[in-house]
N, C-alpha and C. Protein backbone atom coordinates (compact mmCIF):
# COMPACT_ATOMS: atom_id res chain seq x y z
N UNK A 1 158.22 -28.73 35.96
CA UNK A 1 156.88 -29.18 35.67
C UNK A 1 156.10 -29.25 36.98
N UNK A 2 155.04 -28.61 36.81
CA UNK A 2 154.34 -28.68 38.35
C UNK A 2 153.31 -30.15 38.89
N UNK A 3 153.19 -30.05 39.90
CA UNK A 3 152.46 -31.81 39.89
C UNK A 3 151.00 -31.12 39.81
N UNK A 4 150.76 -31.97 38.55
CA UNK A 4 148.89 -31.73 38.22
C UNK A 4 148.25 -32.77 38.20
N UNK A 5 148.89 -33.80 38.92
CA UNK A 5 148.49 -36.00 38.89
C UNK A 5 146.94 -35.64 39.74
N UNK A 6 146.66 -36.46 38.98
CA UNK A 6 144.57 -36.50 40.12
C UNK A 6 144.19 -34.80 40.09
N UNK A 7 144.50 -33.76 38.88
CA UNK A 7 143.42 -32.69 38.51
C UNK A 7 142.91 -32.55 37.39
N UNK A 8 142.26 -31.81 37.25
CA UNK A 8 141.25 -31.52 35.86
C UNK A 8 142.04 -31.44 35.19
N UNK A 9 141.82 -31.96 33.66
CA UNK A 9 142.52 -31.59 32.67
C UNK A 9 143.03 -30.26 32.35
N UNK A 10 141.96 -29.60 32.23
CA UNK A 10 141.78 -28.25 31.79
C UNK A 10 141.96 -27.31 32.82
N UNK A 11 141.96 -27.48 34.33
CA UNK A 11 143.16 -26.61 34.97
C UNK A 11 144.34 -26.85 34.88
N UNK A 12 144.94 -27.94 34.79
CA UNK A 12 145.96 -28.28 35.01
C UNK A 12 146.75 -27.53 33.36
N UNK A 13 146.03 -27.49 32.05
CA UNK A 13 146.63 -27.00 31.04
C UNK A 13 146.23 -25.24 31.21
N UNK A 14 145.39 -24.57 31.83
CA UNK A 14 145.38 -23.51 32.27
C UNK A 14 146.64 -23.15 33.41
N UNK A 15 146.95 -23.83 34.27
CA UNK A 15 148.04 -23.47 34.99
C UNK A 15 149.37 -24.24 33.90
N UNK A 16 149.49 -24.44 32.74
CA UNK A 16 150.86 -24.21 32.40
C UNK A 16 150.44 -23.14 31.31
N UNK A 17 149.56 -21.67 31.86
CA UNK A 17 150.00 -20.72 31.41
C UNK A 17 150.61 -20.50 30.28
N UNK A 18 150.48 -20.52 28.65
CA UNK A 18 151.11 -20.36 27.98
C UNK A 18 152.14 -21.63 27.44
N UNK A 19 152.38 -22.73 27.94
CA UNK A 19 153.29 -23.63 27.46
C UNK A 19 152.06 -24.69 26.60
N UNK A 20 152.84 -25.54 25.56
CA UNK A 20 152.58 -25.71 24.80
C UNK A 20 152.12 -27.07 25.54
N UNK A 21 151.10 -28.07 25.22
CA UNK A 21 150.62 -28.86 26.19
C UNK A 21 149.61 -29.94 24.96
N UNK A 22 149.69 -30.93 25.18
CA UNK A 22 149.10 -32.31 24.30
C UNK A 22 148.58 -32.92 25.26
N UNK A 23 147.30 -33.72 25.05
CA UNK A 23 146.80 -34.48 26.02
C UNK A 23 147.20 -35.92 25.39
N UNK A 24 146.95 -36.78 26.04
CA UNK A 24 147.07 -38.61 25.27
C UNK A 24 146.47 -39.41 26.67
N UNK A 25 145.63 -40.00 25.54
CA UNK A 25 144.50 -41.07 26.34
C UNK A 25 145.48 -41.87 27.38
N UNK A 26 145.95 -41.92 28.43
CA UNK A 26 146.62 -42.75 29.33
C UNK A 26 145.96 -44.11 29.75
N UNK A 27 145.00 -44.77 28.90
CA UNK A 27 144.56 -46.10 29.20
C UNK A 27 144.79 -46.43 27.79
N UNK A 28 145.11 -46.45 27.43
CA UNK A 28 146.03 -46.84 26.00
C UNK A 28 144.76 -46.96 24.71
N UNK A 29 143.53 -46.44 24.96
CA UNK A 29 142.33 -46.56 23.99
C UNK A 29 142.48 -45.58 23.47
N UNK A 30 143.44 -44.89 23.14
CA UNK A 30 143.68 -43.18 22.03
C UNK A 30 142.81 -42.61 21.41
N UNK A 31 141.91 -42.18 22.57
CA UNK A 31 140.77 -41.45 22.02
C UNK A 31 141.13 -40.13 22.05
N UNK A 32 140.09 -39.39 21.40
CA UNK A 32 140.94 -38.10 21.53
C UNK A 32 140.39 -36.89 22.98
N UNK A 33 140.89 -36.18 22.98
CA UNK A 33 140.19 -35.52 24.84
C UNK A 33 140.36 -34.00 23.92
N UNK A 34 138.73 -34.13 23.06
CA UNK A 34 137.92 -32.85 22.70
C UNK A 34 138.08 -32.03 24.04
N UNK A 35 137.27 -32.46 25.01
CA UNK A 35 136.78 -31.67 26.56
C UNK A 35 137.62 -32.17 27.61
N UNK A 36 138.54 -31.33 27.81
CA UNK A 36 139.56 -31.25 28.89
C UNK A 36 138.99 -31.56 30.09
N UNK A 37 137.68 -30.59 30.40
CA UNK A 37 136.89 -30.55 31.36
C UNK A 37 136.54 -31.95 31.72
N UNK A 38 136.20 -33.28 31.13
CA UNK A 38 135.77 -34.27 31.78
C UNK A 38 137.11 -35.52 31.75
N UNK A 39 138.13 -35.19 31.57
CA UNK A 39 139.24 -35.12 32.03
C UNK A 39 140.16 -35.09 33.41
N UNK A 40 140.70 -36.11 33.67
CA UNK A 40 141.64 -36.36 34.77
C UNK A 40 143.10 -36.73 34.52
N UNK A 41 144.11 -36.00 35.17
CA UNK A 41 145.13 -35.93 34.97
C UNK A 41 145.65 -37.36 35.91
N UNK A 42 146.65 -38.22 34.83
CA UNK A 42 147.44 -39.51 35.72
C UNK A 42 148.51 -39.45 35.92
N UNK A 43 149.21 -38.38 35.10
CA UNK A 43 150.57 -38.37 34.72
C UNK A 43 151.12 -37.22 34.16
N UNK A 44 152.61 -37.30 33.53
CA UNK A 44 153.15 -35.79 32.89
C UNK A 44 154.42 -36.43 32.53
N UNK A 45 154.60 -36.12 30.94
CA UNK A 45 156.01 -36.24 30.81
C UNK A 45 156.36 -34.88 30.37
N UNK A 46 157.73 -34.39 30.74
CA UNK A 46 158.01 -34.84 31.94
C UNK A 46 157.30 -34.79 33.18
N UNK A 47 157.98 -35.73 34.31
CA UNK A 47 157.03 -35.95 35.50
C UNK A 47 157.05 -34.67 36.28
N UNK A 48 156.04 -34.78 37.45
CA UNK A 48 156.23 -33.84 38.31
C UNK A 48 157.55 -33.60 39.05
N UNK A 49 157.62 -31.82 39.15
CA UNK A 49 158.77 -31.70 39.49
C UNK A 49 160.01 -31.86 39.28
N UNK A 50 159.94 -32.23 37.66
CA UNK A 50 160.92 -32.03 36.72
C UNK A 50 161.13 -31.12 35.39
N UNK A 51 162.55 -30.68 35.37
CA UNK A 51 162.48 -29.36 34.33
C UNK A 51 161.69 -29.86 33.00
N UNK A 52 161.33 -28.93 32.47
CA UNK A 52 160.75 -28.94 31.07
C UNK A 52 161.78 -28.62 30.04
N UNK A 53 162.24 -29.54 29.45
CA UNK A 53 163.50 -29.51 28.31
C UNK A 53 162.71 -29.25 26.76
N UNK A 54 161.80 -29.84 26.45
CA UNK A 54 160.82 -29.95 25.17
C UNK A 54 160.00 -29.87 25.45
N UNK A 55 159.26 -29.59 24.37
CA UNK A 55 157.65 -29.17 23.96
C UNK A 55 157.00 -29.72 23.04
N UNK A 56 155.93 -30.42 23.25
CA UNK A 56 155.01 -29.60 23.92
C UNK A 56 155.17 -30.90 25.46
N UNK A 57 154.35 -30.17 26.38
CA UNK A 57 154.29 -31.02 27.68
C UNK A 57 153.31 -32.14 27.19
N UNK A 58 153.51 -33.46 27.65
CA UNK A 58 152.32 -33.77 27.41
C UNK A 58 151.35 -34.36 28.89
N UNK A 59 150.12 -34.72 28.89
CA UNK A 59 149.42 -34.71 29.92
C UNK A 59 148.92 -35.98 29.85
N UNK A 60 149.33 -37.46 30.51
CA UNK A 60 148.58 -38.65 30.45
C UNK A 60 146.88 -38.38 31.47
N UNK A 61 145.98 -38.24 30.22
CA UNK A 61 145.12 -38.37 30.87
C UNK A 61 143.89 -39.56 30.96
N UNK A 62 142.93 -39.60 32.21
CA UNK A 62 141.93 -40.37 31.69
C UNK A 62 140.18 -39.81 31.38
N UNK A 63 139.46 -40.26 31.37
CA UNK A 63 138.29 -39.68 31.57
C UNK A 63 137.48 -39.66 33.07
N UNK A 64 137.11 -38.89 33.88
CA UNK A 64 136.62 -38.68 35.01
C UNK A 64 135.90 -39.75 35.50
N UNK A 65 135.18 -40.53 34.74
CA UNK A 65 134.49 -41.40 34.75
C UNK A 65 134.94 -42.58 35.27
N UNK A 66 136.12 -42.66 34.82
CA UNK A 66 137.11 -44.03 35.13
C UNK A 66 138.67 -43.73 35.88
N UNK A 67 139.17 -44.91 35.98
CA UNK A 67 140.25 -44.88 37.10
C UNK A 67 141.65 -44.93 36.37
N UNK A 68 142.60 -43.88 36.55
CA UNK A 68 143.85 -43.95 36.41
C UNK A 68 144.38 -45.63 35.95
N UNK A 69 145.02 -45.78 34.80
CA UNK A 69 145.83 -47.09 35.03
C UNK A 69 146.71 -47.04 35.80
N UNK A 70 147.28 -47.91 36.38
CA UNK A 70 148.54 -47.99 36.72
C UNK A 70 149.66 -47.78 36.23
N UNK A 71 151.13 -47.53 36.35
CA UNK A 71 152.00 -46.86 35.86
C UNK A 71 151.87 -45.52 34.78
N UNK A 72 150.70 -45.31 35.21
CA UNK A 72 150.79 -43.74 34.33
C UNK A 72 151.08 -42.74 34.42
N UNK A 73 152.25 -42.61 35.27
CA UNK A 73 152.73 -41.50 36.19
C UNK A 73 153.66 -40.71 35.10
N UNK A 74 153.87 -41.18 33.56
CA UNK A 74 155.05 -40.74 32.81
C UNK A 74 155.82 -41.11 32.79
């Protein structure tokens, strides 16, 4: 899994190229992330720099607007 922590949503699911990829609100308000683009990456399960066993990846994200929670690393 490559480290995509603090990038755009929507590069970060453009650079996994073809793998199957879910976003989830990472401030626990489960909204849904229509636009990748205003999107910030906090996290990854699996984490960075760990193999990908299942699918789909998913991407803890937040909205650009606001700040990473804490422990959202995956």
């Amino acid at each position: 899994m490559p480290d995509v922590t603090g990038g755009n949503a929507l590069r970060a699911q453009e650079q996994m190229d073809g793998t199957q990829v879910r976003f989830e609100d990472a401030t626990g308000k489960d909204r849904e992330v229509v636009d990748p683009q205003a999107w910030r990456v906090c996290g990854s399960r699996p984490g960075a720099n760990q193999r990908i066993t299942s699918y789909p990846v998913t991407l803890l994200v937040a909205p650009t607007t606001e700040s990473c929670p804490e422990g959202a690393s995956g």
